[in-house]
Protein backbone atom coordinates (compact mmCIF):
# COMPACT_ATOMS: atom_id res chain seq x y z
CA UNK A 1 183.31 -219.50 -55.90
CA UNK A 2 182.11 -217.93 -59.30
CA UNK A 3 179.87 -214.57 -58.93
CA UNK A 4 177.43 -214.51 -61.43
CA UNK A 5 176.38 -211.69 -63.54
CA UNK A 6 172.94 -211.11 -62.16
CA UNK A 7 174.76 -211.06 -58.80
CA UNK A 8 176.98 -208.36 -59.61
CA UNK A 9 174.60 -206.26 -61.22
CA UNK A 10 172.01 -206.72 -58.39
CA UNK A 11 175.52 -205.66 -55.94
CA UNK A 12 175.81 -202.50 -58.14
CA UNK A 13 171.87 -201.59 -57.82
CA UNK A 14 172.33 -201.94 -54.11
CA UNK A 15 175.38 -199.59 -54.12
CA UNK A 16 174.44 -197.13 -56.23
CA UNK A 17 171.09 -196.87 -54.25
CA UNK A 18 173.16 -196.80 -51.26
CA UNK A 19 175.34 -193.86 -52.62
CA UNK A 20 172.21 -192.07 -54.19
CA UNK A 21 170.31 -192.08 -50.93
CA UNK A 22 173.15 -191.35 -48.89
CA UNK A 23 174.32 -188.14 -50.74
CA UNK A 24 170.43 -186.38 -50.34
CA UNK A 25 170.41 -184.98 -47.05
CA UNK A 26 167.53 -183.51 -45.53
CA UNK A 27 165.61 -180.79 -47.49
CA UNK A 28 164.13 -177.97 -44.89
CA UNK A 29 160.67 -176.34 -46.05
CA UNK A 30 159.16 -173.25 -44.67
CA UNK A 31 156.30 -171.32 -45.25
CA UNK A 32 156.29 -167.96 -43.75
CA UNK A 33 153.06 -165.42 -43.28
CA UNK A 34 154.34 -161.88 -44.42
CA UNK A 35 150.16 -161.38 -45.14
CA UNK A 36 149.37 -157.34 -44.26
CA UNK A 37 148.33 -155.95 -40.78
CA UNK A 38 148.72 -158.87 -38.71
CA UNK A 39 146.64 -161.36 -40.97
CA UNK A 40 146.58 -164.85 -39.65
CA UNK A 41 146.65 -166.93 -42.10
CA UNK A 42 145.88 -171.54 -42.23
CA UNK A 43 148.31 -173.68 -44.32
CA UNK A 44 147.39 -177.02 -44.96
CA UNK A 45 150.53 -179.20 -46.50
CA UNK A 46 150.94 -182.52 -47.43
CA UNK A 47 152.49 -185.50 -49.52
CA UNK A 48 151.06 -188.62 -50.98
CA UNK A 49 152.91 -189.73 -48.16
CA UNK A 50 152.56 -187.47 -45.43
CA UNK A 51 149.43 -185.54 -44.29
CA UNK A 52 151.33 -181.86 -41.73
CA UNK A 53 147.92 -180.98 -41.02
CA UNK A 54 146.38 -177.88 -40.45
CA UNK A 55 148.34 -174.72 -39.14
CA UNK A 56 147.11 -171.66 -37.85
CA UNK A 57 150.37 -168.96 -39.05
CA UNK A 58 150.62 -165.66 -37.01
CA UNK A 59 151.96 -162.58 -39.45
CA UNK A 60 155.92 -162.99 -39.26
CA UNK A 61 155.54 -166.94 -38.17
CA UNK A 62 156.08 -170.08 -40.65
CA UNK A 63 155.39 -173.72 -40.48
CA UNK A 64 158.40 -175.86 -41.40
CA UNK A 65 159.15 -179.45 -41.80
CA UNK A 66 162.22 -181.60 -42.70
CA UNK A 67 162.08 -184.37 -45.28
CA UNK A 68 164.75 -186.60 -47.11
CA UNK A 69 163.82 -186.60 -50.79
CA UNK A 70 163.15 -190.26 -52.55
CA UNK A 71 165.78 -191.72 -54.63
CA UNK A 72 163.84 -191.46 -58.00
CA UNK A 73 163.00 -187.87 -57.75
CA UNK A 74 159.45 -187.87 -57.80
CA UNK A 75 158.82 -186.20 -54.15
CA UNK A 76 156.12 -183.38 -54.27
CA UNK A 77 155.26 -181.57 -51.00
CA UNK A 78 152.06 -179.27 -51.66
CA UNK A 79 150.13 -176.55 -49.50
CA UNK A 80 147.30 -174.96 -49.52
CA UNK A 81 146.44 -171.40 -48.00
CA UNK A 82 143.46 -169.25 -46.68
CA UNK A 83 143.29 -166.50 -44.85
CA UNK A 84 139.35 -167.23 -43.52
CA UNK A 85 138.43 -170.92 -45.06
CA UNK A 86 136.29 -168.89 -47.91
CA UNK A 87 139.15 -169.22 -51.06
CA UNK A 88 142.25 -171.12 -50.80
CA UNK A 89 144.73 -170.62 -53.03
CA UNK A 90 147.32 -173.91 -53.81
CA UNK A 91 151.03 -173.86 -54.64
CA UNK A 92 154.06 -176.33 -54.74
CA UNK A 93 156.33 -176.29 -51.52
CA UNK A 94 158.61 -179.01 -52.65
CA UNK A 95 158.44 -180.38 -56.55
CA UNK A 96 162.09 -182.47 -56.89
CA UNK A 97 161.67 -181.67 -60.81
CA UNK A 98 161.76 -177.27 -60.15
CA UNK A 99 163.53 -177.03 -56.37
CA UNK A 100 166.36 -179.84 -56.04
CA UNK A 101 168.49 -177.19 -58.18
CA UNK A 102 166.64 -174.30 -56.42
CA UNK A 103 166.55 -175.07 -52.89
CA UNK A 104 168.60 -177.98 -52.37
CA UNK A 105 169.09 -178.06 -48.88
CA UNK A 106 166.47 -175.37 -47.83
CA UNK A 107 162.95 -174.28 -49.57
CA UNK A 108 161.84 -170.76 -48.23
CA UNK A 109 158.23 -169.64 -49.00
CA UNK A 110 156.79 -166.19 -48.47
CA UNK A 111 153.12 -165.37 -48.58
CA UNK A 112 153.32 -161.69 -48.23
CA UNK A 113 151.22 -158.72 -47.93
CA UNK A 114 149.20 -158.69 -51.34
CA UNK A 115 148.83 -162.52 -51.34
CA UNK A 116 151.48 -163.47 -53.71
CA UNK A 117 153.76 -165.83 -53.10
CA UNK A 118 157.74 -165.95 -53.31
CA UNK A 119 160.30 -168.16 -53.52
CA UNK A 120 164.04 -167.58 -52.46
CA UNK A 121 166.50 -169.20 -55.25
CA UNK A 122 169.46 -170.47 -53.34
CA UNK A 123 171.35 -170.64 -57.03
CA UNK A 124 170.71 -167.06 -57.82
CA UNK A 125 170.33 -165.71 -54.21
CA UNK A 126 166.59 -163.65 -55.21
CA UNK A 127 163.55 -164.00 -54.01
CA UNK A 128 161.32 -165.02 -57.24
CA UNK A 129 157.25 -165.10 -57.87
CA UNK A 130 155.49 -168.02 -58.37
CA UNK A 131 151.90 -167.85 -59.20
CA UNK A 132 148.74 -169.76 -57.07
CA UNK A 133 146.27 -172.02 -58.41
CA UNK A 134 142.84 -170.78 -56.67
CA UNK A 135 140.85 -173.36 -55.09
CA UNK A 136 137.31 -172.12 -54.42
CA UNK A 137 135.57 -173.82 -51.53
């Protein structure tokens, strides 16, 4: 029985998707609320995909979700954060273009005292600061 090209090429599509999907694992996300004086603070995240809802974050808590990343690299995971529903200020949890180096495996946030946000860079092993987009309601 002769195999013929389109058949083998469609057989290497499948296998490299197979390999490509099987070598992401899981990428952990969390969001922690390091706001001043006990703040409590509501984080709304979400995908195209996938709508977390809103949270309600005690000071020292986080909201955290798993997620395996798509083959083609496009996944984008994005939050949005108010400490009393007035301004909300909107940042990038998970952007596969800026984080797959960055946080491969695990993408810590930290919304701390003075309402600036960090990110911990698993190449580098610092904690860096990213900027917000404000989002007036």
């Amino acid at each position: 029985m002769k195999i013929s090209n389109k058949n083998k090429m469609m057989a290497t599509i499948c296998l490299l998707v197979l390999i490509a999907t099987c070598t992401r694992g899981d990428v952990h996300v969390q969001v922690k609320n390091e706001l001043k004086n006990g703040v409590r603070m509501n984080v709304h995240c979400r995908s195209r995909d996938d709508n977390l809802g809103l949270h309600n974050v005690d000071s020292g808590d986080a909201v955290k979700w798993d997620f395996t990343p798509n083959f083609w690299g496009t996944t984008l995971f994005y939050c949005d954060w108010s400490e009393d529903h007035s301004i909300w200020y909107h940042f990038d949890a998970y952007n596969d273009d800026k984080d797959y180096r960055r946080c491969h495996f695990t993408c810590r946030w930290m919304i701390y005292g003075n309402g600036t946000l960090y990110g911990y860079d698993d190449v580098s092993g610092y904690w860096s600061w990213y900027p917000f987009i404000v989002i007036k309601l």
